[in-house]
N, C-alpha and C. Protein backbone atom coordinates (compact mmCIF):
# COMPACT_ATOMS: atom_id res chain seq x y z
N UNK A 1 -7.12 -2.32 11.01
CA UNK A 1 -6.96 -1.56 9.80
C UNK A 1 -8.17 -0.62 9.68
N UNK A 2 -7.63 0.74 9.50
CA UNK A 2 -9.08 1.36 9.63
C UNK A 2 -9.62 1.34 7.91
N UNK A 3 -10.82 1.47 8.41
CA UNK A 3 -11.48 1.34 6.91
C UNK A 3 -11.56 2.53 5.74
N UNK A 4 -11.21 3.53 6.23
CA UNK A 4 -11.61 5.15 5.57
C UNK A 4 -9.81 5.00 4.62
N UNK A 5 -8.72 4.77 5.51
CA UNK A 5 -7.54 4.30 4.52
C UNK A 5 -7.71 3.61 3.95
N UNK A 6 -8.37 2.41 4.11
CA UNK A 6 -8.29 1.13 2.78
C UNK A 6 -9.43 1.59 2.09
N UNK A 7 -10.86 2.45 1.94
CA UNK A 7 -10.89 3.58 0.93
C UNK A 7 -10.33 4.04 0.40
N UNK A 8 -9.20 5.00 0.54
CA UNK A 8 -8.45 5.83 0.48
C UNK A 8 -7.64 5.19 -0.60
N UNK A 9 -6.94 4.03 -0.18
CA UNK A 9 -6.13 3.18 -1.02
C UNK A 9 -6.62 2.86 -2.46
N UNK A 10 -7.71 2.09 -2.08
CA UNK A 10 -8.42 1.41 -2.96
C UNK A 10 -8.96 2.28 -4.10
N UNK A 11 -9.00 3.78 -4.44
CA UNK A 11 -8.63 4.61 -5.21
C UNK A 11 -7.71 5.03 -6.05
N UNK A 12 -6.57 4.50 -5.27
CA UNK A 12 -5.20 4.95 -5.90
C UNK A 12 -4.99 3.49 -6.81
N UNK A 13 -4.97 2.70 -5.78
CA UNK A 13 -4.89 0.99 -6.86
C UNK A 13 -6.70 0.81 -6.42
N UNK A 14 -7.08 0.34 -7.62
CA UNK A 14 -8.22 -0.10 -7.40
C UNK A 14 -8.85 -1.98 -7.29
N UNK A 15 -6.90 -2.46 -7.45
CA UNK A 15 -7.39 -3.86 -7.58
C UNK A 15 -6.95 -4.35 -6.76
N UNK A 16 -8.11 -5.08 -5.53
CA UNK A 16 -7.72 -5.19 -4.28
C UNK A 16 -6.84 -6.28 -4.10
N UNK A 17 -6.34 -7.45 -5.13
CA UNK A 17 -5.10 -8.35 -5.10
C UNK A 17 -3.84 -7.52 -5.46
N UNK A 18 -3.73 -6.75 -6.24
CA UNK A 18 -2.41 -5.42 -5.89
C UNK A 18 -2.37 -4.62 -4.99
N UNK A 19 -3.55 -4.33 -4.13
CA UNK A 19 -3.72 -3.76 -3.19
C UNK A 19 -3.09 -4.83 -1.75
N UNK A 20 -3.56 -5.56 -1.75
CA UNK A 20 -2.89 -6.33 -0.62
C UNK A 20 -1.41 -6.90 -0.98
N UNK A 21 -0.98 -6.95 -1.62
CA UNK A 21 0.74 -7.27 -2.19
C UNK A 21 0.97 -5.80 -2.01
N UNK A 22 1.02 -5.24 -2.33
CA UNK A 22 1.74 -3.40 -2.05
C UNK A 22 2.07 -3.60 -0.70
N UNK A 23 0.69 -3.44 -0.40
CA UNK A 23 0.30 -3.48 1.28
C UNK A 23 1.29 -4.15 1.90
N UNK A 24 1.50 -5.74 1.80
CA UNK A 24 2.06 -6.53 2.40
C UNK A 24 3.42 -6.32 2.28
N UNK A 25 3.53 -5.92 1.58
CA UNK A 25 5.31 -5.86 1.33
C UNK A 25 5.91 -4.23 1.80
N UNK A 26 4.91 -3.44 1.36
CA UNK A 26 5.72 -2.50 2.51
C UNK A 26 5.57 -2.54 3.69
N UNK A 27 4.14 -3.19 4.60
CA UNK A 27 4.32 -3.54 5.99
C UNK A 27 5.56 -4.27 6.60
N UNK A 28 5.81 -5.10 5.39
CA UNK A 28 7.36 -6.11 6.07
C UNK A 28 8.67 -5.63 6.19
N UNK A 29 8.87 -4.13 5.05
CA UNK A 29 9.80 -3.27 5.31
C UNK A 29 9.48 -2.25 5.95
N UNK A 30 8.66 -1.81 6.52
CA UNK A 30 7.97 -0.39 7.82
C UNK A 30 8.82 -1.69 8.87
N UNK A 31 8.48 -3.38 9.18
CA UNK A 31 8.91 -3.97 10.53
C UNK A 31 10.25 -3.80 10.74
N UNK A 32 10.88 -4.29 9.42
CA UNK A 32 12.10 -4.37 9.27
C UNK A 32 12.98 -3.24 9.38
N UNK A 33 12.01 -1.57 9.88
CA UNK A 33 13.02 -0.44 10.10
C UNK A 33 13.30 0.21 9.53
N UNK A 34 12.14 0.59 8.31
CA UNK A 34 11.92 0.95 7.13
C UNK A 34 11.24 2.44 7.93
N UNK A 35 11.50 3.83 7.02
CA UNK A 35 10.43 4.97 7.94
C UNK A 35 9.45 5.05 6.80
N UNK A 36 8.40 5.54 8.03
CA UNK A 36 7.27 5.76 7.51
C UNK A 36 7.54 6.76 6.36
N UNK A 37 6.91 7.21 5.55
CA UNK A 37 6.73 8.56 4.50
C UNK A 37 6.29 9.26 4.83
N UNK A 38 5.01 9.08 5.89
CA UNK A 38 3.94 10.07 6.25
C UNK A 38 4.19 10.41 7.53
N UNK A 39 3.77 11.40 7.68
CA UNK A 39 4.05 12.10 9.35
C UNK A 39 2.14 11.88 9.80
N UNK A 40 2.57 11.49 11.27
CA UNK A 40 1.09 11.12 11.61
C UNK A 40 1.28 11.40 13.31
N UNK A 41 0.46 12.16 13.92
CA UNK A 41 0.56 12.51 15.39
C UNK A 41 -0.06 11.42 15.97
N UNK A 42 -0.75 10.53 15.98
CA UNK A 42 -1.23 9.66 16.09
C UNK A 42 -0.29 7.91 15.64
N UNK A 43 -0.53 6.87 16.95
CA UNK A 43 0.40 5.83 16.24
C UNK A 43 -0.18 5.10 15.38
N UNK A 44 -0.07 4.70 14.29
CA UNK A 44 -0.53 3.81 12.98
C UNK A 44 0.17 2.61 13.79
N UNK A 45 -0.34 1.61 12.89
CA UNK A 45 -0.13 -0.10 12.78
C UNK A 45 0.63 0.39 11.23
N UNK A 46 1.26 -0.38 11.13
CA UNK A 46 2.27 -0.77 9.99
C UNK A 46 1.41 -0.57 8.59
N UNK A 47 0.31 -1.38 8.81
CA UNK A 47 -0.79 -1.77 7.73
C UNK A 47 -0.92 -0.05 7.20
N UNK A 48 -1.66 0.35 8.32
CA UNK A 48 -2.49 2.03 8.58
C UNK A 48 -1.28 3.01 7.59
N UNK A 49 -0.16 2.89 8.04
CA UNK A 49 0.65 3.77 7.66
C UNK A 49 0.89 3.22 6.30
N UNK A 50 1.27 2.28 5.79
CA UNK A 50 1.07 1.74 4.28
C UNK A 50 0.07 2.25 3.15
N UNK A 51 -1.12 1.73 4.07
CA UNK A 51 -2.72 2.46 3.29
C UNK A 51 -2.31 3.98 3.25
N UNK A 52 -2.18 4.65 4.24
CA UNK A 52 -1.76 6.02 4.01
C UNK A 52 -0.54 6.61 3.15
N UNK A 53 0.12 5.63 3.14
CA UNK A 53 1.39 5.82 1.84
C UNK A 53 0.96 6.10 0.61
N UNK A 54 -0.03 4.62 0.53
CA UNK A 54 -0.47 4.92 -1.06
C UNK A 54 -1.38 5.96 -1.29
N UNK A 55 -2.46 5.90 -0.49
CA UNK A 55 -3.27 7.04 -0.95
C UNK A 55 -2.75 8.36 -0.99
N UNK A 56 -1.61 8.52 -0.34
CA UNK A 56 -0.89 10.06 -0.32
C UNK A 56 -0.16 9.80 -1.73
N UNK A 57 0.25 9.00 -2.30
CA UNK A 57 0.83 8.84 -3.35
C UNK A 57 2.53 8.38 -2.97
N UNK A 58 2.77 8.24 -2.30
CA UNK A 58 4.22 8.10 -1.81
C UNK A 58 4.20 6.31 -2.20
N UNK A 59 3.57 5.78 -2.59
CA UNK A 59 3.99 4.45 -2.71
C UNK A 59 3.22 4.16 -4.12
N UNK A 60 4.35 3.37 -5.27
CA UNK A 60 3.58 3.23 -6.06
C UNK A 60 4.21 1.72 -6.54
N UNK A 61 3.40 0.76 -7.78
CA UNK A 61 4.00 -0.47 -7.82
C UNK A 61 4.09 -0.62 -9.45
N UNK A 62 4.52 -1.56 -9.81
CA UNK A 62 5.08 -1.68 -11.23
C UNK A 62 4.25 -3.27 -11.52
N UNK A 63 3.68 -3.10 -12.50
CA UNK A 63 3.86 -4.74 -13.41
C UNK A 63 4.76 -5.31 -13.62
N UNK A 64 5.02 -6.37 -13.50
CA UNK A 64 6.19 -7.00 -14.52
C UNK A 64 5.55 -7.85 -15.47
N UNK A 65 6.28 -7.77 -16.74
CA UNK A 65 5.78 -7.93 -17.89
C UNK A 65 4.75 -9.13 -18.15
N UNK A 66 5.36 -10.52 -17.65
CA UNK A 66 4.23 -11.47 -17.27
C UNK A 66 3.12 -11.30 -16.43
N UNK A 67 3.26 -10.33 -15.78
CA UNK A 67 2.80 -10.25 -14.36
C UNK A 67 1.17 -9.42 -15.19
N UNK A 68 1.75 -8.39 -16.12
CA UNK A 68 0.68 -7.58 -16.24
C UNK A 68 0.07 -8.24 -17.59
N UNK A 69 0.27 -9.64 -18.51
CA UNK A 69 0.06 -10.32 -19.32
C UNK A 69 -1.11 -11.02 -18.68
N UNK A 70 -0.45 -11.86 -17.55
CA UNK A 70 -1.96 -12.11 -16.79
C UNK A 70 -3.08 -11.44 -16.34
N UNK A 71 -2.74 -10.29 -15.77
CA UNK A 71 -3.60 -9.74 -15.00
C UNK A 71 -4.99 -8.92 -16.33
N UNK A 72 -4.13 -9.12 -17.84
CA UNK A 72 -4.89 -8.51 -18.73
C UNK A 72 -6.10 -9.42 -19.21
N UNK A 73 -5.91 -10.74 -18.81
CA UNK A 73 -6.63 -11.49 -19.29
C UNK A 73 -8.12 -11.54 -18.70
């Protein structure tokens, strides 16, 4: 995972336990045959191209209502 994307990321969400659930769950749909968003001349890892999703803004995530009850506390 390069580090300058998970910068990159970590801007857009700044909380690195939503940051790794984003992450993780669109890596499992990029395996599953999912296309990338981003055009990249270069080959990404699943992860790489994720981090680059979000920070381009192409990926974004939602609370759910309990979800963001906790996270307020």
């Amino acid at each position: 995972m390069r580090d300058d994307y998970l910068q990159a990321a970590l801007l857009v969400i700044d909380d690195p336990m939503i940051l790794v659930n984003v992450v993780s769950r669109r890596v499992k749909q990029l395996r599953q045959g999912s296309r990338p968003l981003v055009v990249s001349l270069e080959k990404l890892s699943a992860e790489d191209t994720a981090l680059r999703e979000i920070s381009e803004g192409k990926i974004s995530y939602e609370l759910g209502a309990d979800a963001d009850a906790n996270h307020r506390r």
